[in-house]
C-alpha atoms as a PDB file:
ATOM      1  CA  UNK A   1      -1.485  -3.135 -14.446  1.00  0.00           C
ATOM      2  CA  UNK A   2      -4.366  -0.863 -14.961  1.00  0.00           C
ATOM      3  CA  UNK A   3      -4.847   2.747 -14.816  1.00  0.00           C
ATOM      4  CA  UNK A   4      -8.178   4.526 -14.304  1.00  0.00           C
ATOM      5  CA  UNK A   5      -8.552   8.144 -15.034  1.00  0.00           C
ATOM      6  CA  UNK A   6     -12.060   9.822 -14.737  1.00  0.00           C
ATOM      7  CA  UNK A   7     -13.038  12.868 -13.063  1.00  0.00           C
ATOM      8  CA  UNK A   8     -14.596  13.121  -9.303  1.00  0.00           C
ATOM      9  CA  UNK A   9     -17.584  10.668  -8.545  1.00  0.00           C
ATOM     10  CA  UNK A  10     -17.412   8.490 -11.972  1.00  0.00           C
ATOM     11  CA  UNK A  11     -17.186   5.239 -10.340  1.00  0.00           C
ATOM     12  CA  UNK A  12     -13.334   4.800 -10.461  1.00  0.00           C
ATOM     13  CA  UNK A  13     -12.690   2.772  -7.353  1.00  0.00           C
ATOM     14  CA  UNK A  14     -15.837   0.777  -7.912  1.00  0.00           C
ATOM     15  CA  UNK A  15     -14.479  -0.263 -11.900  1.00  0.00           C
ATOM     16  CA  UNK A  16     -10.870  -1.465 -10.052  1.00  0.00           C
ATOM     17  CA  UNK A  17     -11.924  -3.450  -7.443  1.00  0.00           C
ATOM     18  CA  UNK A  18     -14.196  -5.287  -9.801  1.00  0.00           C
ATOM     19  CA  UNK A  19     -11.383  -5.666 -11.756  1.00  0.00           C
ATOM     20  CA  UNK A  20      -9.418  -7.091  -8.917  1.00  0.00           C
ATOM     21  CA  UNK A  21     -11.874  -9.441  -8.291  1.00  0.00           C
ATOM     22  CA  UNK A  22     -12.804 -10.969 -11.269  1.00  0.00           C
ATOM     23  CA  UNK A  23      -8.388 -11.182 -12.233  1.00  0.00           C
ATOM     24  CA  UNK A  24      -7.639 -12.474  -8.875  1.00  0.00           C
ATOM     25  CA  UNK A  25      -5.373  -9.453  -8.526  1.00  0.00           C
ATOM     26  CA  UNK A  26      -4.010  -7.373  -5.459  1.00  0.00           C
ATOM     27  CA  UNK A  27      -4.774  -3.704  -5.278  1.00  0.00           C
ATOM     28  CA  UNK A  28      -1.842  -2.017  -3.764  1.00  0.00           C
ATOM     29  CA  UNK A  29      -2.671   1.692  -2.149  1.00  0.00           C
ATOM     30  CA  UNK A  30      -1.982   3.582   0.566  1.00  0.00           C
ATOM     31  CA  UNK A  31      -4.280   2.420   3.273  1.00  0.00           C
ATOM     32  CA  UNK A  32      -5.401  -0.796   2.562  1.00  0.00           C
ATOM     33  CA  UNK A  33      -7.172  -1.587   5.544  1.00  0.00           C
ATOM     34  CA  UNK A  34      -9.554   1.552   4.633  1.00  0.00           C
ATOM     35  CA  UNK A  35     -10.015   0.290   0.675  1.00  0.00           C
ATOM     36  CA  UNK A  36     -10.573  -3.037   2.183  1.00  0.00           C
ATOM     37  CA  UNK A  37     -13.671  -1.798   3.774  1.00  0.00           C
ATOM     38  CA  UNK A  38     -14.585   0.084   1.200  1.00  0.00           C
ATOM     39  CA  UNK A  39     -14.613  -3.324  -1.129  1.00  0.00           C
ATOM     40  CA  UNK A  40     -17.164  -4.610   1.258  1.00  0.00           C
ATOM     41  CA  UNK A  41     -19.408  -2.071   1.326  1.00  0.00           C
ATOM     42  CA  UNK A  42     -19.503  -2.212  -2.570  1.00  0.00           C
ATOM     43  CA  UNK A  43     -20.234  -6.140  -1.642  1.00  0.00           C
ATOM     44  CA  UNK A  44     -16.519  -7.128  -2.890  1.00  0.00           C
ATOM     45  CA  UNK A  45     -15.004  -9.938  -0.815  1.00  0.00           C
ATOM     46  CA  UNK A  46     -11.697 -11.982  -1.381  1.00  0.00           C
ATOM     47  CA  UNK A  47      -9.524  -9.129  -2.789  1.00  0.00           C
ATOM     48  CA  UNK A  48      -5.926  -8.619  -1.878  1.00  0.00           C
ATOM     49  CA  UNK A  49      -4.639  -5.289  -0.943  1.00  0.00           C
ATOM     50  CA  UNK A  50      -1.185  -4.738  -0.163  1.00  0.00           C
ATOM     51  CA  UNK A  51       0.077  -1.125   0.936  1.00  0.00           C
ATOM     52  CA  UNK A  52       2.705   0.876  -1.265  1.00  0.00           C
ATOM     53  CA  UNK A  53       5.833   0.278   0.877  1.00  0.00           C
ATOM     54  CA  UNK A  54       5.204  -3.636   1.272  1.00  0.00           C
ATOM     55  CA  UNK A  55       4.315  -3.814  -2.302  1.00  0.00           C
ATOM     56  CA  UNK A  56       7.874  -2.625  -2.746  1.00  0.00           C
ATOM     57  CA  UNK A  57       9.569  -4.331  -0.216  1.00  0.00           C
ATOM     58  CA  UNK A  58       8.740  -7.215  -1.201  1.00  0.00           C
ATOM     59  CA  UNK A  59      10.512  -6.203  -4.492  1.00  0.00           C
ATOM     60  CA  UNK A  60      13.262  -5.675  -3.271  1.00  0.00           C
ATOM     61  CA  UNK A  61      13.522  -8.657  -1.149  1.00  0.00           C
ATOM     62  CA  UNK A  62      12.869 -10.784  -3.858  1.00  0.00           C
ATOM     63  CA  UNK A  63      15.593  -8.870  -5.640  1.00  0.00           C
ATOM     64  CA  UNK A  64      12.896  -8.180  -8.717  1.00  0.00           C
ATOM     65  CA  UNK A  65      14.372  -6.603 -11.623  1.00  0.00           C
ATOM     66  CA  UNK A  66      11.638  -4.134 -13.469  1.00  0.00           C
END
């Protein structure tokens, strides 16, 4: 998992979704569908995203110890 902390306007979101695209990950937030579209408009296709609740859902579903 990775963390970014940086003050307003530093390129934050921009540094994790390349991050999730060149690690095949999933970003999990709160509104995917509007960080989805904001990965395209940075050019950024082929990203998972995955909002908080499903993300842990599917946790506990899969009965995934932490």
């Amino acid at each position: 998992m990775y963390r970014i902390i940086d003050g307003r306007g530093t390129g934050k979101t921009s540094r994790l979704l390349l991050l999730a695209k060149e690690n095949n990950g999933m970003v999990v937030c709160a509104y995917p569908e509007r960080m989805k579209e904001k990965a395209h408009n940075y050019g950024l296709v082929g990203i998972d995203f995955i909002s908080y609740s499903d993300f842990i859902k599917g946790i506990v579903e899969n009965n995934v110890k932490m």
